[in-house]
Structure formats: structure tokens, C-alpha cells
N, C-alpha and C. Protein backbone atom coordinates (compact mmCIF):
# COMPACT_ATOMS: atom_id res chain seq x y z
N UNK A 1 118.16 101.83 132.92
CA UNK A 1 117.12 101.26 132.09
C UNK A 1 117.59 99.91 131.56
N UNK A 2 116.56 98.94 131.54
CA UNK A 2 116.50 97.35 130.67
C UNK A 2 116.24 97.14 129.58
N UNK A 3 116.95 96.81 128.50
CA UNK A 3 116.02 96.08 127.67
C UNK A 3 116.09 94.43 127.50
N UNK A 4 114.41 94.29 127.31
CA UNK A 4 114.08 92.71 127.23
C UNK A 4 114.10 92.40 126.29
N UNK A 5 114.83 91.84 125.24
CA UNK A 5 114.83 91.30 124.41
C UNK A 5 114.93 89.66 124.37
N UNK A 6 114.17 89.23 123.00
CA UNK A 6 113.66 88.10 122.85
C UNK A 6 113.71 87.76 121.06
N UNK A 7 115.01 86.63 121.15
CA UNK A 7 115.20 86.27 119.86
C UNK A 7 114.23 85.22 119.74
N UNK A 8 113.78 85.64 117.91
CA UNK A 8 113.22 84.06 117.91
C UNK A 8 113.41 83.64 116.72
N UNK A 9 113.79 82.86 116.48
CA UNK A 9 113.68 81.40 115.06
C UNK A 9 112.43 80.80 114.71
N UNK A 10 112.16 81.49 113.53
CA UNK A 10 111.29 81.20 112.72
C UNK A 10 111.77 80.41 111.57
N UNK A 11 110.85 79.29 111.46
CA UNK A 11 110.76 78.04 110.29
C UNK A 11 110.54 78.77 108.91
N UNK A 12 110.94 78.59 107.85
CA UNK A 12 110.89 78.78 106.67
C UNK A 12 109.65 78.69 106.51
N UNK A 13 108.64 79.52 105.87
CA UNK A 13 107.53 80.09 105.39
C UNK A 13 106.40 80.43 106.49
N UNK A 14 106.78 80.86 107.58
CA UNK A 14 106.56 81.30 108.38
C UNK A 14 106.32 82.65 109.04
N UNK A 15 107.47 83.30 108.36
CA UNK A 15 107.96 84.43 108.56
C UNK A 15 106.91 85.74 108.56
N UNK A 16 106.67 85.73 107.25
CA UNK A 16 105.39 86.85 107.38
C UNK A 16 103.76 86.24 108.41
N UNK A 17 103.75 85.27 108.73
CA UNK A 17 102.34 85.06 109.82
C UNK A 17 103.11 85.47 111.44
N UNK A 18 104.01 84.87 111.06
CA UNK A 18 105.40 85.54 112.58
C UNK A 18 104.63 87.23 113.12
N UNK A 19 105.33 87.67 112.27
CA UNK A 19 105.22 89.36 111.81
C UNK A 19 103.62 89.93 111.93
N UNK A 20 102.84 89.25 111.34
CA UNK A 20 101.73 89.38 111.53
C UNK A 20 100.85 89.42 112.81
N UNK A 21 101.28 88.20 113.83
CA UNK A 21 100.83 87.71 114.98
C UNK A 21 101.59 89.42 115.83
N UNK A 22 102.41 89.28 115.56
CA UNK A 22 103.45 90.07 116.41
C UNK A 22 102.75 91.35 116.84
N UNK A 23 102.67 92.12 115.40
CA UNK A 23 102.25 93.21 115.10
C UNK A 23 100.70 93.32 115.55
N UNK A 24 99.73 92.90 115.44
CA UNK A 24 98.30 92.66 115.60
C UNK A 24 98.24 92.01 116.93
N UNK A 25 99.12 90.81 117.56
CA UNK A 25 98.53 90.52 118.87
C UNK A 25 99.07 90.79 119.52
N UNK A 26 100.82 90.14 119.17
CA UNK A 26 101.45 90.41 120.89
C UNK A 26 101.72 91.70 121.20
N UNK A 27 101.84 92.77 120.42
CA UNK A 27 102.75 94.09 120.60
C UNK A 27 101.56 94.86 121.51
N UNK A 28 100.45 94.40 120.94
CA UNK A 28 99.27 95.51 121.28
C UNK A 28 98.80 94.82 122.82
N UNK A 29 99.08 93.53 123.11
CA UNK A 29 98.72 93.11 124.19
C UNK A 29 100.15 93.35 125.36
N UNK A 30 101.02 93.62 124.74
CA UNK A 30 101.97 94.20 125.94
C UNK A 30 101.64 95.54 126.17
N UNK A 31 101.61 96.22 125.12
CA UNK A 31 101.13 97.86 125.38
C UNK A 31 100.17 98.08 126.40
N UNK A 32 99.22 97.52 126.39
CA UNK A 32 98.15 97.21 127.26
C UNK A 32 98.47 97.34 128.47
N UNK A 33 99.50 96.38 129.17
CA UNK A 33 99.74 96.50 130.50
C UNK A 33 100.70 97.60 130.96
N UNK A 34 100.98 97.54 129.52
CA UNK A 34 102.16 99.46 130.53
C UNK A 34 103.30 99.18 131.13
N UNK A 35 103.63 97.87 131.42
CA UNK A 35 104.76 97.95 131.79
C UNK A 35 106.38 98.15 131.07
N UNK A 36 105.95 97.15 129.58
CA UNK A 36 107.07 97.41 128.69
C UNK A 36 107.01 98.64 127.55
N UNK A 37 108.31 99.20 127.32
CA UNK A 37 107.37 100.09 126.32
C UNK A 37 108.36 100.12 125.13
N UNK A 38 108.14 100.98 124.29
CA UNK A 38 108.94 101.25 123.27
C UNK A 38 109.45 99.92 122.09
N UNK A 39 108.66 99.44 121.97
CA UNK A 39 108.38 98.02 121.54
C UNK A 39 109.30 98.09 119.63
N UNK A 40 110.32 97.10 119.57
CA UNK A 40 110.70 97.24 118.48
C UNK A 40 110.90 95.56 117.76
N UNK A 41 110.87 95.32 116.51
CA UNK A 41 111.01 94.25 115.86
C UNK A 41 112.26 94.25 115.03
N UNK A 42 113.11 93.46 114.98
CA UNK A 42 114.56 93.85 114.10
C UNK A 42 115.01 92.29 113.51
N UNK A 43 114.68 92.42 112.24
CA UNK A 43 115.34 91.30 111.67
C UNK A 43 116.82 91.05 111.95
N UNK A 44 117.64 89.84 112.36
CA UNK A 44 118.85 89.56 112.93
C UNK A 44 119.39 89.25 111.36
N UNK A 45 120.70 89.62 111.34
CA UNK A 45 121.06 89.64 109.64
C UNK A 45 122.45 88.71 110.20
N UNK A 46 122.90 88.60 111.41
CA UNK A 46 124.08 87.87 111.15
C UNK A 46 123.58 85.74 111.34
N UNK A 47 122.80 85.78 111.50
CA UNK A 47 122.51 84.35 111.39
C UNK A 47 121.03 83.71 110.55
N UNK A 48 121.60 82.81 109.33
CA UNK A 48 121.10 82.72 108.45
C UNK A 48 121.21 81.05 108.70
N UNK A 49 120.27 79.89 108.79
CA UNK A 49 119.54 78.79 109.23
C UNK A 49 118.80 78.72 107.80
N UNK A 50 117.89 77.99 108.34
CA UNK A 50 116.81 77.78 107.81
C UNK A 50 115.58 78.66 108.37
N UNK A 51 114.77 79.26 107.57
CA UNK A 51 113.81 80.20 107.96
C UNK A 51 114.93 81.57 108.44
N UNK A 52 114.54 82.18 109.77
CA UNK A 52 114.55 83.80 110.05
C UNK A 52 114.51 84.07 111.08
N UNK A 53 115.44 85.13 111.81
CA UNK A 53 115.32 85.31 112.91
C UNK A 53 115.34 86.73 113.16
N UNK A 54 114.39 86.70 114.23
CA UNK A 54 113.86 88.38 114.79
C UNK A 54 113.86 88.35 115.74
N UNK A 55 114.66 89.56 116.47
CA UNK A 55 114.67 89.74 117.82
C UNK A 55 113.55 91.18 118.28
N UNK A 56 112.91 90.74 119.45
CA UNK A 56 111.44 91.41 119.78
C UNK A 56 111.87 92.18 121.33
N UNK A 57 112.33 93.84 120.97
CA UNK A 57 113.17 94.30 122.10
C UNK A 57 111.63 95.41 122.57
N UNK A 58 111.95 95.66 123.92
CA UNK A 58 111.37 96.79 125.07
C UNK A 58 112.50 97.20 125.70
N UNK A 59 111.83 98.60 126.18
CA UNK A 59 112.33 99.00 126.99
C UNK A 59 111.30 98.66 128.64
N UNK A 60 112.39 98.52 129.80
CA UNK A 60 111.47 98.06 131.11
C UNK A 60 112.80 98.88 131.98
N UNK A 61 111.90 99.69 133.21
CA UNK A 61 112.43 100.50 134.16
C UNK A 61 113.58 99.50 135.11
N UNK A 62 113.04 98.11 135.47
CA UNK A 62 114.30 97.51 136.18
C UNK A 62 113.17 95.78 136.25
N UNK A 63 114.20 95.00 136.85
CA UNK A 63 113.75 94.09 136.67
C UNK A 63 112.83 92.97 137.44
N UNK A 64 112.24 93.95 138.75
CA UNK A 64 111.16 93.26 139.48
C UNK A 64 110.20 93.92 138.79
N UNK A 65 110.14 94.92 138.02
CA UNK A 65 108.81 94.83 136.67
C UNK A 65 108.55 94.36 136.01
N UNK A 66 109.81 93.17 135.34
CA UNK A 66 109.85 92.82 134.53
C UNK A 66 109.40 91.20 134.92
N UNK A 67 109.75 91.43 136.23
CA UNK A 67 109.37 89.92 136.67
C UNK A 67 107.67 89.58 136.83
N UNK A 68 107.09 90.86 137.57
CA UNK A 68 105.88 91.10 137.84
C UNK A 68 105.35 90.83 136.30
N UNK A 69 105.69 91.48 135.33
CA UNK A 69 104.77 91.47 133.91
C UNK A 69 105.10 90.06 133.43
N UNK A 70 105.94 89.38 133.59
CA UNK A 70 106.27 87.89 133.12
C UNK A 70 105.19 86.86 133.56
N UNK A 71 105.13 87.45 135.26
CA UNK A 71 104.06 86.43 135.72
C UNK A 71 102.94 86.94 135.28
N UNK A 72 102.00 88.16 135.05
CA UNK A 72 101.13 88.66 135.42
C UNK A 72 100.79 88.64 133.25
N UNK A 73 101.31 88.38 132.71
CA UNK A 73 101.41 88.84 131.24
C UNK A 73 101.94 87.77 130.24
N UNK A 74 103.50 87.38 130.34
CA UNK A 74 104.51 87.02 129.83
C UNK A 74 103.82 85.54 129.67
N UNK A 75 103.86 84.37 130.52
CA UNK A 75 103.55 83.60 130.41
C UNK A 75 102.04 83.19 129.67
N UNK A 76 101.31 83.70 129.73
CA UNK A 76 99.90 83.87 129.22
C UNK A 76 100.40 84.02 127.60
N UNK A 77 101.03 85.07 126.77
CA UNK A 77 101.75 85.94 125.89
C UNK A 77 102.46 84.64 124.88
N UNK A 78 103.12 83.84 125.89
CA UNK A 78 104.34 82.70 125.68
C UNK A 78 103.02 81.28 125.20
N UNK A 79 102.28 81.11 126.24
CA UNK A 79 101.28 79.76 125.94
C UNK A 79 100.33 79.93 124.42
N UNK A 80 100.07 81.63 124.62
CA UNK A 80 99.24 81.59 122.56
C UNK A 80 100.46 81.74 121.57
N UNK A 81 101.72 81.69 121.84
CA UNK A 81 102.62 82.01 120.55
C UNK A 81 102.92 80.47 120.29
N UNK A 82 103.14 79.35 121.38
CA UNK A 82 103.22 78.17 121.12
C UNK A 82 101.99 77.45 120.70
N UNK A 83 100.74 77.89 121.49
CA UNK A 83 99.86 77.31 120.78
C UNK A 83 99.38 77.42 119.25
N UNK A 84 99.59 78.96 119.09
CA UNK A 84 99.61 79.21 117.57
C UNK A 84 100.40 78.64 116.66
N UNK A 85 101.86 79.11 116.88
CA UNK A 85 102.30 78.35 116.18
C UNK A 85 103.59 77.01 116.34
N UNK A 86 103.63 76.20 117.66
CA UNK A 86 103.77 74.90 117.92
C UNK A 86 105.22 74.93 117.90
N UNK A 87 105.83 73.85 117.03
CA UNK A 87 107.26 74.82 116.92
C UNK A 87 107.61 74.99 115.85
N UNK A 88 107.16 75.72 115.59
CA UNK A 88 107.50 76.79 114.19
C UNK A 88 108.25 77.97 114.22
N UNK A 89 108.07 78.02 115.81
CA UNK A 89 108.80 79.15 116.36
C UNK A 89 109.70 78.83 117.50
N UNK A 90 110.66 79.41 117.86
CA UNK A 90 111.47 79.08 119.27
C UNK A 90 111.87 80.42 119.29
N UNK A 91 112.07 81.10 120.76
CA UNK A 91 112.60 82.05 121.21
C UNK A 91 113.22 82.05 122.45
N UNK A 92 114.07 82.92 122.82
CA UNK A 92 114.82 83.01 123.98
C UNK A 92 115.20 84.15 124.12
N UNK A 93 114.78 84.51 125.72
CA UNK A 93 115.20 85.96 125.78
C UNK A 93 116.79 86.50 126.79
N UNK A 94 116.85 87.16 126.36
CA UNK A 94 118.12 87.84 127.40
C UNK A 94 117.81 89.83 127.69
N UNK A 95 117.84 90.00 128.71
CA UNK A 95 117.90 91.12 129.78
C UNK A 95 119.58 92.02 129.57
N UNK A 96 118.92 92.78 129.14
CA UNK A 96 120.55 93.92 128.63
C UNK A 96 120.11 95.22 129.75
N UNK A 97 121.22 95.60 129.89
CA UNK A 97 121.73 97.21 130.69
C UNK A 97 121.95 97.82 129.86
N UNK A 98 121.29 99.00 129.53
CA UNK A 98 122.13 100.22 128.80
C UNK A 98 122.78 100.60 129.70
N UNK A 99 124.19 101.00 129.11
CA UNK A 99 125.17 101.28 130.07
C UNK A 99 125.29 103.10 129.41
N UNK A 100 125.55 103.60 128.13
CA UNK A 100 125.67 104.58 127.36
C UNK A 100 124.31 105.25 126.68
């Protein structure tokens, strides 16, 4: 099993519309396609900036699903979080193995 996780840096006063978008658009519009699941939000406590950072984890079976939902989902997902909120936000994701 994969998980996709996706840190992101949020601008100072931001944070709760972040959370908001998250919860109400993007979570419910991945659910939708079925491919990712188990959808979790986790405030990152070891790096402290300006504003906040939350990393936005799934679980995904392997990673030509993950590629398929990127094209078919992800990118679409990626163009309203920038259009919403511009850069107020930055994220970057990285692809983990549970090994245990």
C-alpha cells in the first residue's frame, strides 16, 4: 500500500479558509472518484514559518492509480486550489511505502 501525501504552506490568516476548502471541496471531490481513500488532514508541528502547514495524506493501492487519478482528477483538484487561493498556498507532494 501508498500513501500520497501532500504538504502545504499556508500564509498567515489563511489557515482556517485552507481547512474549510479542504474539508467541503477537495476531500469530498476525491472521495468521489474512489480511487484515494482514507483521507486524513494533520497539522505539521515541526515547522513553524510564517502562517501553517498541513499535510493532506490517502491511502492509494499502487501507483499507476495514482497516476491515472492525477490525470483524470489531480490536476483539475490542483487548478481550483490555485485559482482559489493564488499563492496563499503552496504544496508538494511525496509518495510513501508502508513498509510495517
Amino acid at each position: 500500500m501508498l500513501i500520497y501525501n501532500t504538504t502545504y504552506q499556508v500564509d498567515e490568516g489563511q489557515e482556517r479558509n485552507f481547512l474549510i476548502w479542504m474539508q467541503e471541496y477537495y476531500l469530498p471531490e476525491v472521495e468521489k472518484h474512489g480511487t484515494l481513500y482514507v483521507p486524513r488532514i494533520l497539522r505539521v508541528l515541526s515547522h513553524r514559518d510564517e502562517g501553517e502547514s498541513f499535510s493532506v495524506q490517502f491511502e492509494v493501492e499502487n501507483s499507476a492509480k495514482l497516476h491515472r487519478w492525477h490525470q483524470e482528477q489531480g490536476v483539475k483538484l490542483n487548478e481550483e486550489l490555485l485559482k482559489t487561493f493564488k499563492d496563499k498556498v503552496v504544496g508538494f507532494p511525496t509518495l510513501m511505502e508502508v513498509i510495517v
